[in-house]
N, C-alpha and C. Protein backbone atom coordinates (compact mmCIF):
# COMPACT_ATOMS: atom_id res chain seq x y z
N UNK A 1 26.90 -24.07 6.20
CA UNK A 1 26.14 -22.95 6.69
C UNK A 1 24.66 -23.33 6.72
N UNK A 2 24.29 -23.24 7.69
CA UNK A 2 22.80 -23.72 8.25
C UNK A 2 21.60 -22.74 7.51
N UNK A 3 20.99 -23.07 6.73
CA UNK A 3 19.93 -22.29 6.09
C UNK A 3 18.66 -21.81 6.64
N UNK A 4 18.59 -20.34 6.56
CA UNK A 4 17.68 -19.51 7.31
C UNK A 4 16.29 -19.48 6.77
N UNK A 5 15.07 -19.45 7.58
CA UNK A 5 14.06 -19.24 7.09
C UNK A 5 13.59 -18.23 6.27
N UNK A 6 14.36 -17.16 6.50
CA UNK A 6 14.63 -15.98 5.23
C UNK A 6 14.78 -16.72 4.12
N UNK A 7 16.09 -17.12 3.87
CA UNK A 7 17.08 -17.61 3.22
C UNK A 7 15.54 -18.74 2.08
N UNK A 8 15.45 -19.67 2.91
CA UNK A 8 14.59 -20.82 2.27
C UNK A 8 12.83 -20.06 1.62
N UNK A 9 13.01 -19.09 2.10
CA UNK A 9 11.30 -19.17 1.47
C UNK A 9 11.17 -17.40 1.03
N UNK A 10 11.95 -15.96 1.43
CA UNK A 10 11.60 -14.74 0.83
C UNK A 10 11.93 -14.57 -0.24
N UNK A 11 13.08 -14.98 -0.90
CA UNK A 11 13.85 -14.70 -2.13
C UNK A 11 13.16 -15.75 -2.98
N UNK A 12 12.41 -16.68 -2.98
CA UNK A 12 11.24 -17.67 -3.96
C UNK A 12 10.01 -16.95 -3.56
N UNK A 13 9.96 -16.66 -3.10
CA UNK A 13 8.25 -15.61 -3.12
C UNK A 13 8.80 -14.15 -3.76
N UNK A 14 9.37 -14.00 -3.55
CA UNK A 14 9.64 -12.35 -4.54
C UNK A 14 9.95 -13.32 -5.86
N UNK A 15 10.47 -14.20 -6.33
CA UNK A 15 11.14 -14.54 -7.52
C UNK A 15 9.26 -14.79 -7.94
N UNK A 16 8.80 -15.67 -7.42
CA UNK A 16 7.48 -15.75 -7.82
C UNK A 16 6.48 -14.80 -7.54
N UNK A 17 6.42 -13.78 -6.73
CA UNK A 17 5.28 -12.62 -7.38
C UNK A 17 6.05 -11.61 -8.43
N UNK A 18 7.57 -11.80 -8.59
CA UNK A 18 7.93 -10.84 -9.78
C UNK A 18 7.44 -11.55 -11.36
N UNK A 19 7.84 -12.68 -11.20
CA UNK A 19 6.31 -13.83 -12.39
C UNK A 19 5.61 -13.19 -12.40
N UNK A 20 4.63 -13.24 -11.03
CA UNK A 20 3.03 -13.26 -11.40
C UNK A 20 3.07 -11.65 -11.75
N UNK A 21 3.92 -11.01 -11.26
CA UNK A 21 3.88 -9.17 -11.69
C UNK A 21 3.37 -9.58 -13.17
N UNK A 22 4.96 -9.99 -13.71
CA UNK A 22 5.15 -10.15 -15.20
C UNK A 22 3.89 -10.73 -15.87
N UNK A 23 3.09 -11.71 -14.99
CA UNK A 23 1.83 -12.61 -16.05
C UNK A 23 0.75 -11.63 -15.66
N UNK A 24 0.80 -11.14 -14.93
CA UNK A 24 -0.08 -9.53 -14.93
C UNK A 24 -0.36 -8.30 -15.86
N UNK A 25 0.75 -8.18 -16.51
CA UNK A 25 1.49 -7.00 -17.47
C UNK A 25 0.51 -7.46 -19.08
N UNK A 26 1.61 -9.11 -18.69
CA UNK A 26 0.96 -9.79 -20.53
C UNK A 26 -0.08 -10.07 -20.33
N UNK A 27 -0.90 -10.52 -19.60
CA UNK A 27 -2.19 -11.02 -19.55
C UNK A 27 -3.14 -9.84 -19.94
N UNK A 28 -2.65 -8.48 -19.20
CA UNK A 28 -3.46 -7.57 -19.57
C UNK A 28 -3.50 -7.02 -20.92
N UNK A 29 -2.20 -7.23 -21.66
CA UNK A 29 -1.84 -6.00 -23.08
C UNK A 29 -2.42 -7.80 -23.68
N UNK A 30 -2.05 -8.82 -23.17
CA UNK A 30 -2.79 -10.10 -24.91
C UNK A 30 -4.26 -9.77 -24.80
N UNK A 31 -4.62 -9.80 -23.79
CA UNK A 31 -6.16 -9.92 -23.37
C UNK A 31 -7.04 -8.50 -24.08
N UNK A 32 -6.64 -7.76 -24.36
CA UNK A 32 -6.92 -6.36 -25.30
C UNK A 32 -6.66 -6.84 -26.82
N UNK A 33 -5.44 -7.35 -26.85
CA UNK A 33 -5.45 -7.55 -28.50
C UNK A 33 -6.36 -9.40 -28.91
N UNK A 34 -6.39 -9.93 -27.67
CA UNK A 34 -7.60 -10.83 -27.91
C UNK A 34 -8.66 -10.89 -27.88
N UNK A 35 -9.28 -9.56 -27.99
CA UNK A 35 -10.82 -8.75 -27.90
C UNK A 35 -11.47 -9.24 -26.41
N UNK A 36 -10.50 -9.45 -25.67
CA UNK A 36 -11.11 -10.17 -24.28
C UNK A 36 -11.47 -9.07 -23.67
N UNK A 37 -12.27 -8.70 -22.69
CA UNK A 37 -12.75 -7.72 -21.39
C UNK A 37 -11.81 -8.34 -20.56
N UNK A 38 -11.62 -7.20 -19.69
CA UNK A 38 -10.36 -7.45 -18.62
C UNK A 38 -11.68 -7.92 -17.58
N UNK A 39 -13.11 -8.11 -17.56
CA UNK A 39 -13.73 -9.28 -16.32
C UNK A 39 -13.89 -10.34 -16.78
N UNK A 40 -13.31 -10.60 -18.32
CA UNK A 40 -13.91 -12.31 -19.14
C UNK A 40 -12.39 -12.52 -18.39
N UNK A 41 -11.80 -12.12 -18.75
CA UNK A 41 -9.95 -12.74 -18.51
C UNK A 41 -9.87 -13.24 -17.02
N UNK A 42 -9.89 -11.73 -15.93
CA UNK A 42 -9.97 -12.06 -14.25
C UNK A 42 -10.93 -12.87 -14.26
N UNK A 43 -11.70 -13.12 -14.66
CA UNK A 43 -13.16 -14.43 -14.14
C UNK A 43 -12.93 -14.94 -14.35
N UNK A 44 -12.00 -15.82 -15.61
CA UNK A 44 -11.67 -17.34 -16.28
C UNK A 44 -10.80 -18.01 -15.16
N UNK A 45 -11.98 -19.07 -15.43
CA UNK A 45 -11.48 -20.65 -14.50
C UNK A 45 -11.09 -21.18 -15.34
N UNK A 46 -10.52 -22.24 -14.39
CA UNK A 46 -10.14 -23.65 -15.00
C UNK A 46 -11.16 -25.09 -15.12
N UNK A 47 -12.46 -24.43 -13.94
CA UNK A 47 -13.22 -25.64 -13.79
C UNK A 47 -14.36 -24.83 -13.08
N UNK A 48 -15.21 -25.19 -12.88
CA UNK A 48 -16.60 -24.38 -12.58
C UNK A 48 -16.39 -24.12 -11.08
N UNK A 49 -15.94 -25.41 -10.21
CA UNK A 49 -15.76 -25.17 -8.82
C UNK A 49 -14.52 -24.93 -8.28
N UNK A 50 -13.72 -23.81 -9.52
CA UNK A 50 -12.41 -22.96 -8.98
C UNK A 50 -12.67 -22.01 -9.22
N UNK A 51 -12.06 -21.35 -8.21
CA UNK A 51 -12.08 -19.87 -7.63
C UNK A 51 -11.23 -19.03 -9.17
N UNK A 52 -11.69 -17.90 -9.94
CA UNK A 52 -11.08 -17.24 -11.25
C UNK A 52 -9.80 -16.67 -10.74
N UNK A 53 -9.29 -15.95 -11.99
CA UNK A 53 -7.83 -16.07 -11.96
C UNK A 53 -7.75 -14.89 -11.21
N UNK A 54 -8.20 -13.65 -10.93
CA UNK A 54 -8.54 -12.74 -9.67
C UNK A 54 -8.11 -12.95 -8.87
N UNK A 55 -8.74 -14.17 -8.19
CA UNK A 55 -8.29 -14.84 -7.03
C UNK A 55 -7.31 -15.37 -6.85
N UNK A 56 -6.59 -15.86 -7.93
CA UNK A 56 -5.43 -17.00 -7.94
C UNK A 56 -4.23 -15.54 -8.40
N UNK A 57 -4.27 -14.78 -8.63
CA UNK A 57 -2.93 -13.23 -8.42
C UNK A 57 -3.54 -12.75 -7.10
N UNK A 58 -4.50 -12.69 -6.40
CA UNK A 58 -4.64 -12.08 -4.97
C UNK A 58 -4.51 -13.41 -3.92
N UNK A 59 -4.34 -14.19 -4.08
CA UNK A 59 -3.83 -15.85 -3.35
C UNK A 59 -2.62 -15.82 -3.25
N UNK A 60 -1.79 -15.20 -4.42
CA UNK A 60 -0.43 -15.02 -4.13
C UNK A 60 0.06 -14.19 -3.28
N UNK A 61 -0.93 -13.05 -3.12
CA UNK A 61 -0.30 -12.17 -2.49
C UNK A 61 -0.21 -12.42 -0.80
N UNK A 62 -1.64 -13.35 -0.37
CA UNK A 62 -2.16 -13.48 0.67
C UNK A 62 -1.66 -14.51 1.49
N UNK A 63 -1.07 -15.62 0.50
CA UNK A 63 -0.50 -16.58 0.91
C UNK A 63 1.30 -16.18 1.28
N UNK A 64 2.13 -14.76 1.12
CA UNK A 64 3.32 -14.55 1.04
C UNK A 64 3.69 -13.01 1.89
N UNK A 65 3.20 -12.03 1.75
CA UNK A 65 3.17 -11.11 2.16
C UNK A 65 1.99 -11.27 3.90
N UNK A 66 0.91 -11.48 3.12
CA UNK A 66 -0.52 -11.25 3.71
C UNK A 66 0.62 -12.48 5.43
N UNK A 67 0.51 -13.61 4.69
CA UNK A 67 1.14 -14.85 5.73
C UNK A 67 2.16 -14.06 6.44
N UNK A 68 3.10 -13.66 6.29
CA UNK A 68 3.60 -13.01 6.47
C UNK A 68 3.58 -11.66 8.40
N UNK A 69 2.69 -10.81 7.73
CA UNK A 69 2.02 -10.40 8.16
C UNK A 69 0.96 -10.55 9.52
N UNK A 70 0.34 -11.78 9.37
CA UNK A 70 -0.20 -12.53 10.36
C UNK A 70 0.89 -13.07 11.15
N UNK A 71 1.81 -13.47 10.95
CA UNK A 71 2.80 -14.71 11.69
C UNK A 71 3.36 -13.81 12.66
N UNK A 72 3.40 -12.48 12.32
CA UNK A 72 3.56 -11.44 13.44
C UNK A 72 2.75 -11.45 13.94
N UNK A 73 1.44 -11.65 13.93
CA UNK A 73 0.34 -11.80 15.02
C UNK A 73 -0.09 -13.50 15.81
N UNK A 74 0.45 -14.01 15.06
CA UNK A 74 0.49 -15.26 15.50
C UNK A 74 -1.02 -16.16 14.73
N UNK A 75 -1.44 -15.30 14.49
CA UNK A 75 -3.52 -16.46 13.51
C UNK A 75 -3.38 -15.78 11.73
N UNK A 76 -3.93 -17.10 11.21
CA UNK A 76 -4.04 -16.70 9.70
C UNK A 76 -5.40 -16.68 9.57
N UNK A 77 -6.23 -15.80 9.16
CA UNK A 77 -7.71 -16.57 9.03
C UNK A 77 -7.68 -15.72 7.38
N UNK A 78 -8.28 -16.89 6.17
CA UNK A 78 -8.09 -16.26 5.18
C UNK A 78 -9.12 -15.15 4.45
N UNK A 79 -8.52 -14.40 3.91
CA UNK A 79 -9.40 -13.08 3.90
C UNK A 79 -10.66 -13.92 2.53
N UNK A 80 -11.85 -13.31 2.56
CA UNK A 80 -12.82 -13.86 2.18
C UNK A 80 -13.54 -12.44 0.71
N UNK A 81 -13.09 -10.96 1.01
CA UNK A 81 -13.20 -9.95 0.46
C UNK A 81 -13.25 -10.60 -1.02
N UNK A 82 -14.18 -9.95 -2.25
CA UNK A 82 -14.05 -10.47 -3.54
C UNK A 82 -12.91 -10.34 -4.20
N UNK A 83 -11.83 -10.65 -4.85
CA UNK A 83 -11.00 -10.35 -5.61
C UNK A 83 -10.63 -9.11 -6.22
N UNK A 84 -10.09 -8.23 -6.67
CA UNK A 84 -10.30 -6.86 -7.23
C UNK A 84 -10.30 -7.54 -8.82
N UNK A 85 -11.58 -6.67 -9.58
CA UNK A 85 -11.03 -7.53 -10.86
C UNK A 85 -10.58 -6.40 -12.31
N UNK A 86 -9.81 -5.74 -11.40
CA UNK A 86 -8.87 -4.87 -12.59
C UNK A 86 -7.76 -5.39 -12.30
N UNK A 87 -7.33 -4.89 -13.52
CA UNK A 87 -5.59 -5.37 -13.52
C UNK A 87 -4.72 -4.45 -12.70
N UNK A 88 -5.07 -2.91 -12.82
CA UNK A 88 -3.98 -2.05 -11.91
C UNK A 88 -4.32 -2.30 -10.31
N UNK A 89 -5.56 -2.48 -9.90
CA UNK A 89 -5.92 -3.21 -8.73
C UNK A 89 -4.82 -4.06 -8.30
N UNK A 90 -5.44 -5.37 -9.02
CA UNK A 90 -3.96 -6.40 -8.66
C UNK A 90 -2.98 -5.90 -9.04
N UNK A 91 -1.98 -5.39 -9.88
CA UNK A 91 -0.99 -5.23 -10.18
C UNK A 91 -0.51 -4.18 -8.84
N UNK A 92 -1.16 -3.33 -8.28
CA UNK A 92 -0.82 -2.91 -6.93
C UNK A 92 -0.87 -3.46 -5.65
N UNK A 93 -1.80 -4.65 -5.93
CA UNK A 93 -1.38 -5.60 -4.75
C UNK A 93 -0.05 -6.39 -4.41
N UNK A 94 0.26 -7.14 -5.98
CA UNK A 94 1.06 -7.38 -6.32
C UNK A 94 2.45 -6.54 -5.78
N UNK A 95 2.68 -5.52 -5.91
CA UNK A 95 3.91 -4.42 -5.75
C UNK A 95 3.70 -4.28 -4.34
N UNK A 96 2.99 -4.04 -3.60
CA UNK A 96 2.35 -4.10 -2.45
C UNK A 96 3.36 -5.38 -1.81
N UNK A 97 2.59 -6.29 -1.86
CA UNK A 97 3.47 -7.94 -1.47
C UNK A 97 4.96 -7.56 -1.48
N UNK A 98 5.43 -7.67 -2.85
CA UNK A 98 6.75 -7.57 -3.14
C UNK A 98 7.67 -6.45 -2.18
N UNK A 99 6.92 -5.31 -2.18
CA UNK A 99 7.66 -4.58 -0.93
C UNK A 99 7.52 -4.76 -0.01
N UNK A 100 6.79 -5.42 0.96
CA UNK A 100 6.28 -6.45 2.42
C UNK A 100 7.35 -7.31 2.56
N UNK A 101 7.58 -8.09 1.72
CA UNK A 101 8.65 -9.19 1.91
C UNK A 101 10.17 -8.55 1.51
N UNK A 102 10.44 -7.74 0.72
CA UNK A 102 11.59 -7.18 0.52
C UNK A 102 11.83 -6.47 2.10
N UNK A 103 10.86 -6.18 3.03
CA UNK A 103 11.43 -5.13 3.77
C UNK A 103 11.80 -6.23 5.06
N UNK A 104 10.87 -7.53 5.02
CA UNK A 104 11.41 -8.31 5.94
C UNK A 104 12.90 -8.79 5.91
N UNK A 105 13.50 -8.95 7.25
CA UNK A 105 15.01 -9.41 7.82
C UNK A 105 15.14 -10.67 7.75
N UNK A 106 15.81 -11.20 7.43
CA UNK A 106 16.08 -12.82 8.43
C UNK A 106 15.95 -12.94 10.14
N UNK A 107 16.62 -11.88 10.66
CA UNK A 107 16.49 -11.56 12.14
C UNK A 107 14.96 -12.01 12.59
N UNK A 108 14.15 -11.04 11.86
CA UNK A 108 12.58 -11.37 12.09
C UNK A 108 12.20 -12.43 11.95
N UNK A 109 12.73 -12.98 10.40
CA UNK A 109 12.10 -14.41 11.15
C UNK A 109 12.26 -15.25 12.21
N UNK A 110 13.84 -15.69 12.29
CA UNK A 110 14.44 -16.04 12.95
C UNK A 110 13.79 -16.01 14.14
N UNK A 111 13.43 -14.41 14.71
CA UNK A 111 12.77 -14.60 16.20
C UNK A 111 11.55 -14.76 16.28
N UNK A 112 10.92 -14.89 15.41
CA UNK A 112 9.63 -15.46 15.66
C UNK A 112 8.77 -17.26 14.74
N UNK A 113 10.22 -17.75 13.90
CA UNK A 113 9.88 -18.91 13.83
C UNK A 113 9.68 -19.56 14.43
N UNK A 114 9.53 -20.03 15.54
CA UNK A 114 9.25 -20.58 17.05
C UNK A 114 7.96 -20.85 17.37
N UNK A 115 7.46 -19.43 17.02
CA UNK A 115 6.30 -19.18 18.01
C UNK A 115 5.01 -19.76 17.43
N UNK A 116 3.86 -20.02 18.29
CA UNK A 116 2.99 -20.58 18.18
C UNK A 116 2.37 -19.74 16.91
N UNK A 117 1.34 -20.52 16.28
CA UNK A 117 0.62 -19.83 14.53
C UNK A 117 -0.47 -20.45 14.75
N UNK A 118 -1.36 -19.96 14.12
CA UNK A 118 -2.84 -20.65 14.20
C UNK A 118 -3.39 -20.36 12.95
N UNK A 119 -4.33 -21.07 12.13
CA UNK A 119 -4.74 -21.20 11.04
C UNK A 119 -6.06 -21.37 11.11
N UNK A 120 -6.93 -20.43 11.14
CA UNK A 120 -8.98 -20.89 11.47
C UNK A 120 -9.47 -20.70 10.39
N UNK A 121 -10.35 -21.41 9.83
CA UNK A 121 -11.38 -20.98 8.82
C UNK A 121 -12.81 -21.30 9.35
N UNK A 122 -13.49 -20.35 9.20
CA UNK A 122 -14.93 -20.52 10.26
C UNK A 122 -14.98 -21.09 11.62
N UNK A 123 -15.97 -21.29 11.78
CA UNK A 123 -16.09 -21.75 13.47
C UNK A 123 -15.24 -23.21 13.35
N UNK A 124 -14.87 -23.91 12.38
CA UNK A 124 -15.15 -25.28 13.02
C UNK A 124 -13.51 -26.18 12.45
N UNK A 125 -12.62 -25.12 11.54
CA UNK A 125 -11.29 -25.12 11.02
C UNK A 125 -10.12 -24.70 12.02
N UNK A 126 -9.47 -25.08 12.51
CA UNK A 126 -8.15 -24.86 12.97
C UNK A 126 -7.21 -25.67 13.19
N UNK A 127 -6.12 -24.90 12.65
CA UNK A 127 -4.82 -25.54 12.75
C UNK A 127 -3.78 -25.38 13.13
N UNK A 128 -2.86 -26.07 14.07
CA UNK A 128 -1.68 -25.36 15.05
C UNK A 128 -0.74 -25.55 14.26
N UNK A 129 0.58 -24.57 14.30
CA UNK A 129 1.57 -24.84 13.91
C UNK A 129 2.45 -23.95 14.73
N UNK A 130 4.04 -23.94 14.25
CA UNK A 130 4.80 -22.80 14.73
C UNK A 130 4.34 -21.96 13.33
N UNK A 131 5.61 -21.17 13.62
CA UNK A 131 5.22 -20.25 12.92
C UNK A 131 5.84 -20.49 11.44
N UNK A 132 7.65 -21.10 11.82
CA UNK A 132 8.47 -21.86 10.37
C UNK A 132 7.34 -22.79 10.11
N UNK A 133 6.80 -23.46 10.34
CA UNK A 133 6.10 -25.03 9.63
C UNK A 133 4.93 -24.52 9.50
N UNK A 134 3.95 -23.03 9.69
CA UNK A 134 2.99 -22.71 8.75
C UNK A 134 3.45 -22.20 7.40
N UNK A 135 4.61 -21.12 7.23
CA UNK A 135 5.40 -20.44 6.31
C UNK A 135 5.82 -22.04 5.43
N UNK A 136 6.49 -22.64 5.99
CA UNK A 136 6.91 -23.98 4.84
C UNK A 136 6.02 -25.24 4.42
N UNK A 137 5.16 -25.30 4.86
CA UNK A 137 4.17 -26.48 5.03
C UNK A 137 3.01 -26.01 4.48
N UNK A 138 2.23 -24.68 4.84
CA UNK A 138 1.29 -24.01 4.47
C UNK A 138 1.40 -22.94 3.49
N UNK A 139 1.67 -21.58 3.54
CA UNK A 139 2.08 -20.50 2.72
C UNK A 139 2.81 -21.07 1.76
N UNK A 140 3.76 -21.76 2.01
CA UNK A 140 4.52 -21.90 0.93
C UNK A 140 4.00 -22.52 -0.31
N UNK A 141 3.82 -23.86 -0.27
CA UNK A 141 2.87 -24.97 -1.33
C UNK A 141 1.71 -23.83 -1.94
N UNK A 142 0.64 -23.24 -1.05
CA UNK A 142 -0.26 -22.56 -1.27
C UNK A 142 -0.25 -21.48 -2.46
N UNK A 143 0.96 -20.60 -2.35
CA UNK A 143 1.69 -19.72 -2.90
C UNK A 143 2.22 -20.11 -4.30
N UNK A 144 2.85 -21.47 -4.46
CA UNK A 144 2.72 -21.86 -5.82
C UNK A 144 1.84 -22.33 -6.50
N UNK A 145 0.86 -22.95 -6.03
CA UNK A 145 -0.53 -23.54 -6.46
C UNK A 145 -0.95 -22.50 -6.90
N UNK A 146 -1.82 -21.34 -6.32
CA UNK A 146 -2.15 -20.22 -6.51
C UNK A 146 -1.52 -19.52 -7.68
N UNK A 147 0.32 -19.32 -8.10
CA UNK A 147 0.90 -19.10 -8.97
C UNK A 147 0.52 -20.09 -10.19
N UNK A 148 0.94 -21.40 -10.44
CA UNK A 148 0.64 -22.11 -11.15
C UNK A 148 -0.69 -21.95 -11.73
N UNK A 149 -1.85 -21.91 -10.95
CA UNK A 149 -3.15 -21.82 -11.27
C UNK A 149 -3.42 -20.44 -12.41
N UNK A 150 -3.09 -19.53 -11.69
CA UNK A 150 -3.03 -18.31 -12.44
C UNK A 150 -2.29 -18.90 -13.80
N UNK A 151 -1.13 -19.31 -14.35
CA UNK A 151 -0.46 -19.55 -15.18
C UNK A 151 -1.24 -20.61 -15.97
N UNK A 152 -1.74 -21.58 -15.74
CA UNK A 152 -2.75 -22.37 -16.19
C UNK A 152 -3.92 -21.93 -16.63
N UNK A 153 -4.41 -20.86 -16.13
CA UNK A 153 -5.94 -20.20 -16.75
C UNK A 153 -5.45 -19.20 -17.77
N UNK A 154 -4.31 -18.87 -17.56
CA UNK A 154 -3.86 -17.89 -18.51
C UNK A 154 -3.64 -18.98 -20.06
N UNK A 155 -3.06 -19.93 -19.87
CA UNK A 155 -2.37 -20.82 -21.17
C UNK A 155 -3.69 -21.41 -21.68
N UNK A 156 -5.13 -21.94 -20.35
CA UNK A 156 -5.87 -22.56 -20.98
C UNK A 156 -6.80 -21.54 -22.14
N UNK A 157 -6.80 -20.00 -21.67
CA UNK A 157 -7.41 -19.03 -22.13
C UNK A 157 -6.82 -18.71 -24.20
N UNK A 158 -5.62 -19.47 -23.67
CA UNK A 158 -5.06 -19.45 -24.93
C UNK A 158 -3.82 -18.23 -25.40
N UNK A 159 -3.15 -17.80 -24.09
CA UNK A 159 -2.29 -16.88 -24.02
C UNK A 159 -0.84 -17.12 -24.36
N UNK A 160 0.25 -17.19 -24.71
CA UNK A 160 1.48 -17.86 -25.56
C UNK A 160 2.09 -17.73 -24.02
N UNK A 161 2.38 -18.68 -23.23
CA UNK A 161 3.58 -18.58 -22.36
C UNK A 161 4.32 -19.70 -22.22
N UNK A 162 5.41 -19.67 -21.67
CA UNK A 162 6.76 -20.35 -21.36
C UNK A 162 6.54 -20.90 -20.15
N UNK A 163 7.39 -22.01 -19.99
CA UNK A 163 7.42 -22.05 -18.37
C UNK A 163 8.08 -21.09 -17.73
N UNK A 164 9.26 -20.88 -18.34
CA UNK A 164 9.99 -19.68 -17.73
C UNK A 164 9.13 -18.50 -17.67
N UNK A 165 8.14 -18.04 -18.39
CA UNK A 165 6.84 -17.26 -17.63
C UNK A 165 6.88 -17.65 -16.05
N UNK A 166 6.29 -18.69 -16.47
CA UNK A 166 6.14 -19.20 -14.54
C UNK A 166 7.00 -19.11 -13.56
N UNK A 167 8.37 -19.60 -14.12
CA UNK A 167 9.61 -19.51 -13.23
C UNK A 167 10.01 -18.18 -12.70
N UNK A 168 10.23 -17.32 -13.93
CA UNK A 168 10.65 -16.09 -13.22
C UNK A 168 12.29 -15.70 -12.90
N UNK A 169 12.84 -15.11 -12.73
CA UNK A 169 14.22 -14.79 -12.92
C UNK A 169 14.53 -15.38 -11.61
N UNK A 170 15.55 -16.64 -12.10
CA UNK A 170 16.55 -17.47 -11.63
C UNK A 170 17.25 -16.71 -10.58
N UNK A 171 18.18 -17.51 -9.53
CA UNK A 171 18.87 -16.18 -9.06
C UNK A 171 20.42 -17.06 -9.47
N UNK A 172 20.95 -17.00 -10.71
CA UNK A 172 21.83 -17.37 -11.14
C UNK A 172 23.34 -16.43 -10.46
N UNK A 173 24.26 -17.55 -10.37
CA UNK A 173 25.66 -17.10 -9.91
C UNK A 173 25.91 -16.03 -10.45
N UNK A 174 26.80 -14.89 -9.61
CA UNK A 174 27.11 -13.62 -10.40
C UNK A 174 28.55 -13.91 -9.94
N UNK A 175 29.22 -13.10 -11.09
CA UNK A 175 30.65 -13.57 -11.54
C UNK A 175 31.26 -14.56 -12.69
């Protein structure tokens, strides 16, 4: 059975923003009992010239839902808006995403993996693709980086997680 672009990339983006839900939840209740401010926590980098962890739970969303979204229009240009830096903020973006991609078909993709995609950043960035090989080539990679990153500023901050934090519920055989 020939595997659908549904199939290969919605059910790992919900498995991974239901993670980042989850590193949303703990990040917020450790980050209180670690006398942290919920803008020391969303602001913490990993390195001076990376974007804070704000960005890296609203990257997820933008890179899966947001992508998403565009590929029905055919151009990605990435949103530039500051991060929200509360937690129920993101945590509604978050839920937001997750119901975007839950409501997409395979059908949909299907008829519009084909089609031409465009990728601009300022005047002087662009990039062609269809629309499957921006979703797998672009969104996709992007979408875990962005996840990972978040998970990394959280552990470097000194927060107790698992990888299975990161992973997120398996979609293990039923029966």
């Amino acid at each position: 059975m020939p595997l659908t672009l549904h199939a290969a990339i919605i059910p790992n983006w919900l498995q991974s923003l239901g993670a980042t839900a989850r590193l949303l939840d703990r990040a917020e209740q450790w980050s209180g009992e670690a006398g942290m401010s919920e803008g020391e926590i969303l602001g913490a980098r990993l390195a001076d010239d990376m974007l804070p962890l704000a960005y890296q739970f609203t990257s997820c969303c933008n890179h899966s839902a947001y992508a998403i979204e565009r590929c029905r229009e055919g151009h990605f240009t990435p949103q530039t808006n500051p991060p929200p830096m509360k937690f129920a903020e993101l945590r509604a973006m978050v839920q937001e995403a997750i119901g975007t991609l839950t409501a997409v078909t395979p059908q949909e993709l299907e008829d519009i993996a084909g089609n031409d995609m465009i990728f601009s950043f300022g005047e002087t960035m662009r990039l062609e693709f269809t629309v499957q090989d921006f979703l797998l080539s672009f969104s996709n990679p992007n979408l875990f980086f962005h996840a990972a990153t978040a998970y990394d500023i959280l552990r470097m901050k000194g927060m107790p997680l698992s990888k299975r934090d990161f992973m997120g519920a398996a979609r293990v055989k039923q029966g």
